[in-house]
C-alpha atoms as a PDB file:
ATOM      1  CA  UNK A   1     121.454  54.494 302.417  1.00  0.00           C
ATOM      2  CA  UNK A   2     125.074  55.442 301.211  1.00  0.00           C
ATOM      3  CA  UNK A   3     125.723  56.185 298.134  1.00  0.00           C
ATOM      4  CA  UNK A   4     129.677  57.225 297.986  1.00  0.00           C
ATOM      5  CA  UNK A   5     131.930  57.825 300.027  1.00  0.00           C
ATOM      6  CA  UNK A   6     132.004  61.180 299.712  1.00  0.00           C
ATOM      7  CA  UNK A   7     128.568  62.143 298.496  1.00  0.00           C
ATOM      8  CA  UNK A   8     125.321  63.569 300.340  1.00  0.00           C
ATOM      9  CA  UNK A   9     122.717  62.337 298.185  1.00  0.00           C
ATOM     10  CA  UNK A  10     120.187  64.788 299.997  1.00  0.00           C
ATOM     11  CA  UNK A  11     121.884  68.090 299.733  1.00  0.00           C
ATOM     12  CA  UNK A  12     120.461  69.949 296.720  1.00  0.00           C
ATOM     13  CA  UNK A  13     123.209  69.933 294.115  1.00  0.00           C
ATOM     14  CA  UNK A  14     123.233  68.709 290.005  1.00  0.00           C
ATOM     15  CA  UNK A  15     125.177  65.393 291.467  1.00  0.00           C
ATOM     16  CA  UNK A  16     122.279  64.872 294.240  1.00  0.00           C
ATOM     17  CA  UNK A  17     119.973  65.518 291.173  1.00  0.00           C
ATOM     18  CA  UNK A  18     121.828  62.780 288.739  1.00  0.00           C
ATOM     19  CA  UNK A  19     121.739  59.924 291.727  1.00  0.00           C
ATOM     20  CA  UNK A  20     117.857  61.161 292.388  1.00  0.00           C
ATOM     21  CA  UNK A  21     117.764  60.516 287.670  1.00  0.00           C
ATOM     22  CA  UNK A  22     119.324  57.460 287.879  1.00  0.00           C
ATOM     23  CA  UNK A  23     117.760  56.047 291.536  1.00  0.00           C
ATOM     24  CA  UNK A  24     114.081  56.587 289.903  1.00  0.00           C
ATOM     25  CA  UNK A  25     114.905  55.035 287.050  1.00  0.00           C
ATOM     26  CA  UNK A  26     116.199  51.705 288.816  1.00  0.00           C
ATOM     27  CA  UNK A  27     113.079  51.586 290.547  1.00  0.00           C
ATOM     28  CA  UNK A  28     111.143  51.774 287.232  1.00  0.00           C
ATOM     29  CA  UNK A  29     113.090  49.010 285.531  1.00  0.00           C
ATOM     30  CA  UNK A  30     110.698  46.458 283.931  1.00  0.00           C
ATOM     31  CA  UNK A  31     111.442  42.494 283.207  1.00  0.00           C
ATOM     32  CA  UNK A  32     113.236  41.856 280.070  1.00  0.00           C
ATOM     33  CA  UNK A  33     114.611  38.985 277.987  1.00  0.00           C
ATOM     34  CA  UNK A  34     118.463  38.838 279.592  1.00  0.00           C
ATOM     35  CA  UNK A  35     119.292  35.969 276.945  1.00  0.00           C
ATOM     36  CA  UNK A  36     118.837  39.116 274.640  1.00  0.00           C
ATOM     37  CA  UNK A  37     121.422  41.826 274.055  1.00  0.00           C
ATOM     38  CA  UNK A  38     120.972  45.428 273.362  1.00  0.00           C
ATOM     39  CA  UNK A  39     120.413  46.621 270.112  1.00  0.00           C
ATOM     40  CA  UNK A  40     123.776  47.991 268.702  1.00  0.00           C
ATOM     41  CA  UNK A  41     125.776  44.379 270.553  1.00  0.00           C
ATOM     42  CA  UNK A  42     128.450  42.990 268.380  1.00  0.00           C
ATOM     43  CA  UNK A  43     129.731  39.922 269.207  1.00  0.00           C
ATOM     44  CA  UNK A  44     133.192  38.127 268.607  1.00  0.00           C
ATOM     45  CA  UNK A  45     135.277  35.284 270.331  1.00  0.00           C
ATOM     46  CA  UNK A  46     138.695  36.730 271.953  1.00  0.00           C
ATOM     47  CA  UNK A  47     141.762  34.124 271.567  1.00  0.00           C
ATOM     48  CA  UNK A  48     143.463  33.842 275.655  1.00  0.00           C
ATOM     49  CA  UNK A  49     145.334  31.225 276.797  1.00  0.00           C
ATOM     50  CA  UNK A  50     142.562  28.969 277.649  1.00  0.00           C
ATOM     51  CA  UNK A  51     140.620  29.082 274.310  1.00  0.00           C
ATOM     52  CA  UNK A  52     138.137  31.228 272.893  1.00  0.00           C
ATOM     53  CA  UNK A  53     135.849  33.667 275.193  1.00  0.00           C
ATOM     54  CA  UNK A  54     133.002  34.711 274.057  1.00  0.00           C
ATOM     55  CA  UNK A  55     132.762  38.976 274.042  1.00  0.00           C
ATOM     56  CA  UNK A  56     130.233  41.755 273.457  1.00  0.00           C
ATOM     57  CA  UNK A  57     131.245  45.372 272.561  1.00  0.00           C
ATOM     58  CA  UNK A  58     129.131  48.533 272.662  1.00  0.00           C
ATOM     59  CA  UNK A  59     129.873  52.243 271.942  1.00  0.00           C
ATOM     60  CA  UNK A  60     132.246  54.305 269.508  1.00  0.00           C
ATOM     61  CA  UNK A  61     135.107  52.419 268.586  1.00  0.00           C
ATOM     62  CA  UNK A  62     137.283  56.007 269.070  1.00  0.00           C
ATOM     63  CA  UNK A  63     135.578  56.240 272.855  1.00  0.00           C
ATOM     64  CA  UNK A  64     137.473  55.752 276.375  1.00  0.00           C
ATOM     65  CA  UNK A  65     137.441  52.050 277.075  1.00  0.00           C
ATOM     66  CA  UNK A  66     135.137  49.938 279.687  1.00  0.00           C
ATOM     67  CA  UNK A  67     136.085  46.177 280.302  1.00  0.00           C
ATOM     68  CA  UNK A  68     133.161  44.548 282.837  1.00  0.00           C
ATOM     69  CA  UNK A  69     134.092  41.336 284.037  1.00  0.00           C
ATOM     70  CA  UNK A  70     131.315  39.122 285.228  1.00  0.00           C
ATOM     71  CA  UNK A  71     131.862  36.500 287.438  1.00  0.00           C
ATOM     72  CA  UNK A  72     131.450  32.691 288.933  1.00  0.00           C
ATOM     73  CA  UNK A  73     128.070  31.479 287.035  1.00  0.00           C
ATOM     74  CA  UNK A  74     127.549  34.880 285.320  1.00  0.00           C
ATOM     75  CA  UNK A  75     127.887  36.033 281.794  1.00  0.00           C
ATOM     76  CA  UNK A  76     128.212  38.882 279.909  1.00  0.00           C
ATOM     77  CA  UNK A  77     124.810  39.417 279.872  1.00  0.00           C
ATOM     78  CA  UNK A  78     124.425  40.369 283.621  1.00  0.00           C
ATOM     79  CA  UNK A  79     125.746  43.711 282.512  1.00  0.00           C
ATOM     80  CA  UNK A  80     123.087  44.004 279.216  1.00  0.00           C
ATOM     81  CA  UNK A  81     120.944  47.450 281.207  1.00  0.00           C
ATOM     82  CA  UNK A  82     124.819  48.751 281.780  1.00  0.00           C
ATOM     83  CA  UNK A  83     126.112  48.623 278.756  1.00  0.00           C
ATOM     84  CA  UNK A  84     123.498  50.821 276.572  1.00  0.00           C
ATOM     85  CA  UNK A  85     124.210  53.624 279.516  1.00  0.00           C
ATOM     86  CA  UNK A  86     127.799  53.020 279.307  1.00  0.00           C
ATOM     87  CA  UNK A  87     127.979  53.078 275.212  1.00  0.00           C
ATOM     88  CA  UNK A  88     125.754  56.345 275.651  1.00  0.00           C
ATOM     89  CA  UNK A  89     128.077  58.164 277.223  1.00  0.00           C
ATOM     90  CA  UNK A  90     130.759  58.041 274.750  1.00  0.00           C
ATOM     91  CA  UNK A  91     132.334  54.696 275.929  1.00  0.00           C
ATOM     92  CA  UNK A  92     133.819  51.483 273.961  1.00  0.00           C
ATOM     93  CA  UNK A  93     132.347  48.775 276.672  1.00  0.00           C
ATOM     94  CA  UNK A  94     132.787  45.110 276.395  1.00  0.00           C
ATOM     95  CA  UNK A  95     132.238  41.944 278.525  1.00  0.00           C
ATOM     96  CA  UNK A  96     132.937  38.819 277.806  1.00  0.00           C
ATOM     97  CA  UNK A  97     131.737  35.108 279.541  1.00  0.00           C
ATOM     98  CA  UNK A  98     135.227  33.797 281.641  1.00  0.00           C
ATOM     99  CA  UNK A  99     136.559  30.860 280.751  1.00  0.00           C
ATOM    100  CA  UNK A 100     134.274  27.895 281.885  1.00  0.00           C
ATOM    101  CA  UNK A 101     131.198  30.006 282.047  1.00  0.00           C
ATOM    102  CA  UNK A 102     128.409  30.074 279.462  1.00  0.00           C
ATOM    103  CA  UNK A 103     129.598  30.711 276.047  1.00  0.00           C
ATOM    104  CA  UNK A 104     133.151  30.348 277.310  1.00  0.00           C
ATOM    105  CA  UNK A 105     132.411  27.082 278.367  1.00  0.00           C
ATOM    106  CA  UNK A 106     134.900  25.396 275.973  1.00  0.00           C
ATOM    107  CA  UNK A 107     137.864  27.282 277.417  1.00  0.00           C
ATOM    108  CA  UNK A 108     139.551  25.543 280.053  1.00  0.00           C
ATOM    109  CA  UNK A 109     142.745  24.733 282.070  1.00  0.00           C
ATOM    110  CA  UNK A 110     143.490  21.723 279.139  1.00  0.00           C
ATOM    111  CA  UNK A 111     144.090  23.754 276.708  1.00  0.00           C
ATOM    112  CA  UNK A 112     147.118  25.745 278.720  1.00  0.00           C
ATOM    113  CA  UNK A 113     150.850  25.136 277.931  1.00  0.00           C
ATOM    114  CA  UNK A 114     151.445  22.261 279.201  1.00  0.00           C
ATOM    115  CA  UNK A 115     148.040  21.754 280.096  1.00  0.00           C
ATOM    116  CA  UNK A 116     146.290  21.760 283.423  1.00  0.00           C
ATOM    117  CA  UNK A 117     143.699  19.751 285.654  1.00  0.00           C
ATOM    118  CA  UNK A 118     142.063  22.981 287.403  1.00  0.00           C
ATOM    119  CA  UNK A 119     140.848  26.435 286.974  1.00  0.00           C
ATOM    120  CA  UNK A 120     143.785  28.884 289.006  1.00  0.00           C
ATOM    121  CA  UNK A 121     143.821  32.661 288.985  1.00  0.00           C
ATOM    122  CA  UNK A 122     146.224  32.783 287.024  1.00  0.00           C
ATOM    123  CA  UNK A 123     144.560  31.147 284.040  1.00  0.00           C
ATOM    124  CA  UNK A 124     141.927  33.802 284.915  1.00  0.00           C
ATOM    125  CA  UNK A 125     144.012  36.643 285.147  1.00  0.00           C
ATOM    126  CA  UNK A 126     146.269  35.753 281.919  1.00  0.00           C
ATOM    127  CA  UNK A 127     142.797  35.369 280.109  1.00  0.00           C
ATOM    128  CA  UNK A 128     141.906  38.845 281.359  1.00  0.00           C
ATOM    129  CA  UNK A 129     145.319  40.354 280.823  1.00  0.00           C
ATOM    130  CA  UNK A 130     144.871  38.961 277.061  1.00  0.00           C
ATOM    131  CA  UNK A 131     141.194  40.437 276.633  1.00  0.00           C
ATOM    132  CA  UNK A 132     143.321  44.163 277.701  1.00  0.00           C
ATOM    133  CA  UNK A 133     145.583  43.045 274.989  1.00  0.00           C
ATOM    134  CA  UNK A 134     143.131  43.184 272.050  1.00  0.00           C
ATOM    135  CA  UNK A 135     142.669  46.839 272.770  1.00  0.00           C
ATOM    136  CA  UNK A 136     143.518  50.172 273.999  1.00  0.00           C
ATOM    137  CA  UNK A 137     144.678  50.362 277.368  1.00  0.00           C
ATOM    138  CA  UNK A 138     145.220  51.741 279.839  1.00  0.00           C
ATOM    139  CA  UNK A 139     141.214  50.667 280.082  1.00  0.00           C
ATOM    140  CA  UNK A 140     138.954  51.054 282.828  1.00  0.00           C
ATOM    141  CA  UNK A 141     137.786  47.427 284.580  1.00  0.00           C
ATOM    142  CA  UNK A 142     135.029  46.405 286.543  1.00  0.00           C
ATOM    143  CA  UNK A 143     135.340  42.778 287.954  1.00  0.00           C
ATOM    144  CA  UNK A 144     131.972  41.151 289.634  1.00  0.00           C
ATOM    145  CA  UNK A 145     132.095  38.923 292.297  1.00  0.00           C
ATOM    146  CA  UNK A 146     135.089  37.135 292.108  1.00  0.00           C
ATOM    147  CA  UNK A 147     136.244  38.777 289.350  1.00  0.00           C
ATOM    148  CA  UNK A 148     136.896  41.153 291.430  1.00  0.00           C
ATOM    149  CA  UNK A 149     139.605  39.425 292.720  1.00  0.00           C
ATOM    150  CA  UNK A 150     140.590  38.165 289.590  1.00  0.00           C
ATOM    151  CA  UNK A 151     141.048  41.759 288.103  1.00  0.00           C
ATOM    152  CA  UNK A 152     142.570  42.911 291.358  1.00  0.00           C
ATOM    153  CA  UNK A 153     145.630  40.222 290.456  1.00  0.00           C
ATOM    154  CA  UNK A 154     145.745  41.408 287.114  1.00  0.00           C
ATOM    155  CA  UNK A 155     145.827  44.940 288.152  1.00  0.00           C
ATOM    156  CA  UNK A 156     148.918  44.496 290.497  1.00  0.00           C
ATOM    157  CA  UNK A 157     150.740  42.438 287.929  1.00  0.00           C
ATOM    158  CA  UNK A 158     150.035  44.844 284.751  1.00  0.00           C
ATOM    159  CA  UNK A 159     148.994  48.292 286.405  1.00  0.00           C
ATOM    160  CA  UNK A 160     149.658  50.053 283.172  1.00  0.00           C
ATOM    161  CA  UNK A 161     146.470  48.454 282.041  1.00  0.00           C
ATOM    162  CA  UNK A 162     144.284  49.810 284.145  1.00  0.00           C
ATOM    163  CA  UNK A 163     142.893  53.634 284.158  1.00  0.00           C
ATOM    164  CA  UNK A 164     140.951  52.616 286.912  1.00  0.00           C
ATOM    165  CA  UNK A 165     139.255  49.454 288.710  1.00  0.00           C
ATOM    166  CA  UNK A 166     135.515  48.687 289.995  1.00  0.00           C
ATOM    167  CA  UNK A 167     135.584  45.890 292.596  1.00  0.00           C
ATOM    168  CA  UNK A 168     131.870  45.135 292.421  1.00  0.00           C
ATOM    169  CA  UNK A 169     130.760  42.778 295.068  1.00  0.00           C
ATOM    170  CA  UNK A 170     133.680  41.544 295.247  1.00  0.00           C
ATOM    171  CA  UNK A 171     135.224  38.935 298.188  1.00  0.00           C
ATOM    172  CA  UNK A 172     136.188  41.725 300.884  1.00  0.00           C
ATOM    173  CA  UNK A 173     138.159  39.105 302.950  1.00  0.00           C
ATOM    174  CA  UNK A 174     141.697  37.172 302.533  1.00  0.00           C
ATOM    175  CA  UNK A 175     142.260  34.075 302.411  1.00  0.00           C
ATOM    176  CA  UNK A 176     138.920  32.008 303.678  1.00  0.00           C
ATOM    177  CA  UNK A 177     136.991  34.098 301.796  1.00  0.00           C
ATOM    178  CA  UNK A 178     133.618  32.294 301.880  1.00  0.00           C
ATOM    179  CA  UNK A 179     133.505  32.178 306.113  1.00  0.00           C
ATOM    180  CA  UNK A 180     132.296  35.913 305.555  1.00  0.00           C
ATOM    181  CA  UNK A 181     129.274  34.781 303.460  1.00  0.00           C
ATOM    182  CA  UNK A 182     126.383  35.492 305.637  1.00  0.00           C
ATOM    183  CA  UNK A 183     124.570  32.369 304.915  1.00  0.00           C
ATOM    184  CA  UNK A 184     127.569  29.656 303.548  1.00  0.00           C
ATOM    185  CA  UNK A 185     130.179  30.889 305.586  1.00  0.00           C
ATOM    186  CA  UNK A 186     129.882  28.183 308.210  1.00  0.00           C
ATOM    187  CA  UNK A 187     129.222  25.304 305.862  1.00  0.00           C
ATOM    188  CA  UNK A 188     132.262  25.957 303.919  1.00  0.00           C
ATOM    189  CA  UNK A 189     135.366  24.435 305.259  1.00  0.00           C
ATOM    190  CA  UNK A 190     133.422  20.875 305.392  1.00  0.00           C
ATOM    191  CA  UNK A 191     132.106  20.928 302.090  1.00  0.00           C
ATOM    192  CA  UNK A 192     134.968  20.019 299.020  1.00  0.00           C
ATOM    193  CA  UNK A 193     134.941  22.855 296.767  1.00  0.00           C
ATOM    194  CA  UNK A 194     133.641  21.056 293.527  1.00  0.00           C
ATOM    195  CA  UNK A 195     130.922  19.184 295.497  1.00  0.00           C
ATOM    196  CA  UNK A 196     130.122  22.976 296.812  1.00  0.00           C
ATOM    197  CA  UNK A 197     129.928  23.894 292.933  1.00  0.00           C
ATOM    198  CA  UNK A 198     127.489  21.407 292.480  1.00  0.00           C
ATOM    199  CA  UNK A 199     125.054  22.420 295.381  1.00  0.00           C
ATOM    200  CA  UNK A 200     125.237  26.232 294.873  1.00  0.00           C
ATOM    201  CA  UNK A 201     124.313  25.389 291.307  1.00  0.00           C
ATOM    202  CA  UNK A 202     121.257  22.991 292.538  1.00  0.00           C
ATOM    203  CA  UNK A 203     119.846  26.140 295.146  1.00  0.00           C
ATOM    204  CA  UNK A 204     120.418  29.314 291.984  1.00  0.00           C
ATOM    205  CA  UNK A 205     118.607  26.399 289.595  1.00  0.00           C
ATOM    206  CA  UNK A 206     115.883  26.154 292.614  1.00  0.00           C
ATOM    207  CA  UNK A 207     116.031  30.228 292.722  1.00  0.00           C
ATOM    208  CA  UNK A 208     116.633  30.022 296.655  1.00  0.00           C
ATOM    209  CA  UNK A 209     117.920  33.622 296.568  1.00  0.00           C
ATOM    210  CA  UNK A 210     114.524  34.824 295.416  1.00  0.00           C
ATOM    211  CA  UNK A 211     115.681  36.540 291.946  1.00  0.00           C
ATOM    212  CA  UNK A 212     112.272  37.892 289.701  1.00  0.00           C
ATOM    213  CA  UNK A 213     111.171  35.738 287.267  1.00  0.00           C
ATOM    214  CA  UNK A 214     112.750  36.693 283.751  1.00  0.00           C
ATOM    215  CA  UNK A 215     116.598  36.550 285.960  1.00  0.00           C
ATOM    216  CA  UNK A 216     115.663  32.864 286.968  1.00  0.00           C
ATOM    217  CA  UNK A 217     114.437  31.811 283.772  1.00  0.00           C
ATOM    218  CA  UNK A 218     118.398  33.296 282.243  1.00  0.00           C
ATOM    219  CA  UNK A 219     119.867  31.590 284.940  1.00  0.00           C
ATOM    220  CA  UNK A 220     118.466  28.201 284.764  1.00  0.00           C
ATOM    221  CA  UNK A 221     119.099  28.094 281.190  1.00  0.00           C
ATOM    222  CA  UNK A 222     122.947  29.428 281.257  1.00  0.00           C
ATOM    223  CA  UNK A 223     124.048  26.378 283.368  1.00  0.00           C
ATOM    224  CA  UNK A 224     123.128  23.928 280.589  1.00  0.00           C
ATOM    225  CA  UNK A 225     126.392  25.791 279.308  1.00  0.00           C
ATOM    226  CA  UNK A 226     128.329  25.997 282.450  1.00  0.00           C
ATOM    227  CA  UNK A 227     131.125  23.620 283.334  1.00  0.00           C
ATOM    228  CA  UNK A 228     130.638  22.814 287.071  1.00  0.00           C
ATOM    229  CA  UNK A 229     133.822  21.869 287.442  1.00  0.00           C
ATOM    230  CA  UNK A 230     134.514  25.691 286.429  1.00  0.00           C
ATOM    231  CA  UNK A 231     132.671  26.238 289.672  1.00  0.00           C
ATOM    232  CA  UNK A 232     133.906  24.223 292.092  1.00  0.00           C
ATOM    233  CA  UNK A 233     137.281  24.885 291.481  1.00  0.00           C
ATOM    234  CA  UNK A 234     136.487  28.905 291.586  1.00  0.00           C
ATOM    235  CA  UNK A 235     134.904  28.147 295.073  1.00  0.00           C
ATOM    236  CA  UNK A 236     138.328  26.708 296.164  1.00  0.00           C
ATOM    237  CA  UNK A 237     140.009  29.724 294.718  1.00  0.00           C
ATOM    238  CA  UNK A 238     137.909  31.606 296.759  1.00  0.00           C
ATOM    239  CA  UNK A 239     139.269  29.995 299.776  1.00  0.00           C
ATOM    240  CA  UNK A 240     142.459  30.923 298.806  1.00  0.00           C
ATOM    241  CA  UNK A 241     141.971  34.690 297.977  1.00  0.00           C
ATOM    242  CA  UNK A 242     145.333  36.720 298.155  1.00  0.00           C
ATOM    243  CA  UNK A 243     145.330  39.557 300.319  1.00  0.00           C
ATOM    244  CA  UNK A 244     145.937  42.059 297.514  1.00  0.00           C
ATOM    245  CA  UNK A 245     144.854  45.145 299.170  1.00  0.00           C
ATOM    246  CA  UNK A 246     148.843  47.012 299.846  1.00  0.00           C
ATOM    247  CA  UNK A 247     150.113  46.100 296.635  1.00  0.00           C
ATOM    248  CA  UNK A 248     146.608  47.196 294.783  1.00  0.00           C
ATOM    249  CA  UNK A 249     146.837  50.863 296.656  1.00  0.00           C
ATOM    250  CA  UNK A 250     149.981  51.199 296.083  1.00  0.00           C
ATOM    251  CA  UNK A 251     149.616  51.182 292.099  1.00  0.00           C
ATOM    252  CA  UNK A 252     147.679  54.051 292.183  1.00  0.00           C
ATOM    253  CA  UNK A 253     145.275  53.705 290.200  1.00  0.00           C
ATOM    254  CA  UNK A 254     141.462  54.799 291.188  1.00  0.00           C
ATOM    255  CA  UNK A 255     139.254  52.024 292.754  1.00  0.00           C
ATOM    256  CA  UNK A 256     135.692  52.281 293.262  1.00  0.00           C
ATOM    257  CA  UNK A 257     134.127  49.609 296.225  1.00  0.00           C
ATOM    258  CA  UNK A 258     130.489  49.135 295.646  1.00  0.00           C
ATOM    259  CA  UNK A 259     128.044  46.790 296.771  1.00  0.00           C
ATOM    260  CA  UNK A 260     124.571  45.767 297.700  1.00  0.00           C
ATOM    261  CA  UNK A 261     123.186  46.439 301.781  1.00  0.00           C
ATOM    262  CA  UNK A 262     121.964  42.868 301.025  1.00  0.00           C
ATOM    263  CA  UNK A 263     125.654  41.046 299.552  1.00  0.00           C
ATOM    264  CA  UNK A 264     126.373  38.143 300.322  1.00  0.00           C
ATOM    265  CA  UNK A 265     129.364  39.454 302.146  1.00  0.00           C
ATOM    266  CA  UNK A 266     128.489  41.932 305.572  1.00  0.00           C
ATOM    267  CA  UNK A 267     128.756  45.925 304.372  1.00  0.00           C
ATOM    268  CA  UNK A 268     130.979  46.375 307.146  1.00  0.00           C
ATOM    269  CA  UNK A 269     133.404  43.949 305.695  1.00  0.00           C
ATOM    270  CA  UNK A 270     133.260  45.909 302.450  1.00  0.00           C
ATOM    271  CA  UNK A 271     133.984  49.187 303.944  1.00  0.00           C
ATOM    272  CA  UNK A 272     136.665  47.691 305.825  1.00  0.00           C
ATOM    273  CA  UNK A 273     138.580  46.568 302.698  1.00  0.00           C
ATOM    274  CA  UNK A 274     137.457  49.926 300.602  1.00  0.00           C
ATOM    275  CA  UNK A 275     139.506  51.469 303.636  1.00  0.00           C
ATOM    276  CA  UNK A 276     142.666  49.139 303.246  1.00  0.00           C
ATOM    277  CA  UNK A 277     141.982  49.890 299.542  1.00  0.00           C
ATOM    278  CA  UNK A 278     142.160  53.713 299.972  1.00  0.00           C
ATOM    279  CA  UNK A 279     139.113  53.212 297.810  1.00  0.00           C
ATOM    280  CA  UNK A 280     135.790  55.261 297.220  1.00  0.00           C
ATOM    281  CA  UNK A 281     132.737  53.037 298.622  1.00  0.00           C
ATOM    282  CA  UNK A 282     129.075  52.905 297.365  1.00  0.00           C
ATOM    283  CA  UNK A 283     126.758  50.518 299.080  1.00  0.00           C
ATOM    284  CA  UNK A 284     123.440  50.632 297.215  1.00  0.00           C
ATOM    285  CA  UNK A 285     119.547  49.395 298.256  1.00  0.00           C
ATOM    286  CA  UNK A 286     120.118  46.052 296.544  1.00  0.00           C
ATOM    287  CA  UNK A 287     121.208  42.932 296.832  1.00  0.00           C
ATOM    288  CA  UNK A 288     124.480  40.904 295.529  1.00  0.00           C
ATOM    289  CA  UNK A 289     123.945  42.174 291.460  1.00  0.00           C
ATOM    290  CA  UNK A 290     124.114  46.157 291.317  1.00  0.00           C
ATOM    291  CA  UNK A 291     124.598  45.569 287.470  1.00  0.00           C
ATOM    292  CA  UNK A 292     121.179  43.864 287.022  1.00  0.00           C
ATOM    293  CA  UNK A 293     119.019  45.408 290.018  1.00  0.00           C
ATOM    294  CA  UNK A 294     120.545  49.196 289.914  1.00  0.00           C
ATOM    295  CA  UNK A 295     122.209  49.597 286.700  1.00  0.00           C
ATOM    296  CA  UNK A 296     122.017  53.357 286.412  1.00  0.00           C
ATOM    297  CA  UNK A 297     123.499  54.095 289.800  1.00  0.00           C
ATOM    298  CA  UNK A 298     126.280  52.276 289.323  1.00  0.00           C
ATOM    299  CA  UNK A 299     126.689  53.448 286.099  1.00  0.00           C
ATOM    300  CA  UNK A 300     126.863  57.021 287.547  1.00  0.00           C
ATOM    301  CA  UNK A 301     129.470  56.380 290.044  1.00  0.00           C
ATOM    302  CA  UNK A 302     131.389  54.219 287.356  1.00  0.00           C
ATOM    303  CA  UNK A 303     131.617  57.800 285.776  1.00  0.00           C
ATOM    304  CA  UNK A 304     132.404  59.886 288.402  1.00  0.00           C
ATOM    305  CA  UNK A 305     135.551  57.085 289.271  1.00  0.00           C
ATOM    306  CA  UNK A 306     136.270  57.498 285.375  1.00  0.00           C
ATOM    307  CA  UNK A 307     135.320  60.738 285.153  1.00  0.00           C
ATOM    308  CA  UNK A 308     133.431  61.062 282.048  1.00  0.00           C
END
């Protein structure tokens, strides 16, 4: 198992001590209710340029600031074990659902200047850029799955906004992004993208990927709120995914590639773009959802990338 880059997490050292902390308590982690936040959770609605996102903020007001972005079908709440950890250490950390998703479901392309048909990155990453805006910054950002990519963009186009970036199982691979999925990859270029929405949403409703029981029961209900077409047209962006890797390395600013040995995408084609990146890699004992499955791990190397 790697943990970072750079780490040995058997040598006998206080960092090989915190990974031991924080790997024993991901294996301890018991169901929950994820349609509940943490205690301490405020909510608000953030005005972008596609309507009204819904957020959650955790932590002192005063402390270094933690944007987690969560992805295509997710919500804020896939990052409700991080956030207590986060807020804990002295951070202001926030999420909020992207437009389409969830409780962001009302925002969308039609509400754009002049208005639009489809979901594009760029309504993504001027919604993002806008969440920065309501803020300090320069903030630290993690973007999940595709919003990886999507906070990538924004990175490139505003890097004075970023301290630092998490690409969290993100899309490794330009521009045909999806033929690297292990188990989709070959379907892909036959299926159109919003009829592909519509069957990855049947198989996560179905729970074909196997998540415990209290995750599916979230998940089911969270597409009653979802705008397929919000998916579809994400799974065509992902087939158009900029190769963003030179221009993201040469902003500077700290990125962190980490992952599950069990992503959807290979681990080799992780380390392979953590390498283009000039990036720090941690592949962890899990699956495509670090945030849910091994919060405090990732937590920890969020740190040591932020280092607080």
């Amino acid at each position: 198992m790697t943990l970072h880059a750079d780490d040995d997490p058997a040598a006998p050292s206080p960092v090989a001590d915190r990974w031991a902390h924080a790997a024993a308590l991901d294996a301890a982690l018991a169901p929950i209710d994820w349609s509940v936040l943490p205690d301490g959770a405020e909510r608000d609605e953030v005005a972008v340029p596609s309507g009204r996102l819904a957020r959650v903020s955790m932590g002192p007001a005063d402390g270094p600031r933690v944007v987690l972005v969560p992805g295509m079908t997710g919500s804020k709440e896939d990052f409700t074990l991080m956030l207590p950890l986060l807020a804990a250490a002295g951070l202001r950390v926030e999420s909020f659902d992207m437009a389409g998703q969830y409780e962001s479901a009302g925002a969308g392309p039609e509400h754009l200047h002049p208005p639009q048909d489809r979901y594009t990155l760029a309504l993504f990453v001027d919604d993002l850029l806008a969440v920065l805006d309501t803020g300090a910054t320069p903030a630290h950002v993690l973007g999940y799955s595709f919003a990886g990519t999507v906070a990538a963009a924004a990175a490139v186009q505003a890097p004075e906004k970023f301290a630092s970036l998490t690409l969290l199982s993100a899309p490794p691979l330009a521009g045909r992004a999806l033929r690297g999925f292990k188990k989709l990859g070959g379907l892909s270029p036959f299926v159109p993208p919003r009829l592909l929405g519509r069957l990855f949403i049947a198989a996560l409703r179905r729970n074909v990927h196997g998540a415990p029981h209290d995750r599916a029961v979230f998940v089911t209900a969270r597409f009653e709120r979802t705008r397929p077409t919000s998916v579809g047209d994400i799974f065509a962006l992902m087939q158009q995914t900029p190769d963003l890797a030179a221009p993201l390395r040469a902003t500077g600013i700290p990125v962190l590639v980490a992952t599950g040995a069990g992503d959807v995408f290979r681990a080799e084609d992780h380390r392979a773009f953590a390498e283009r990146l000039g990036a720090a890699l941690l592949v962890l004992p899990t699956g495509h959802s670090p945030c849910e499955t091994t919060p405090h791990q990732l937590t920890e190397a969020m740190r040591d990338l932020m280092r607080v």
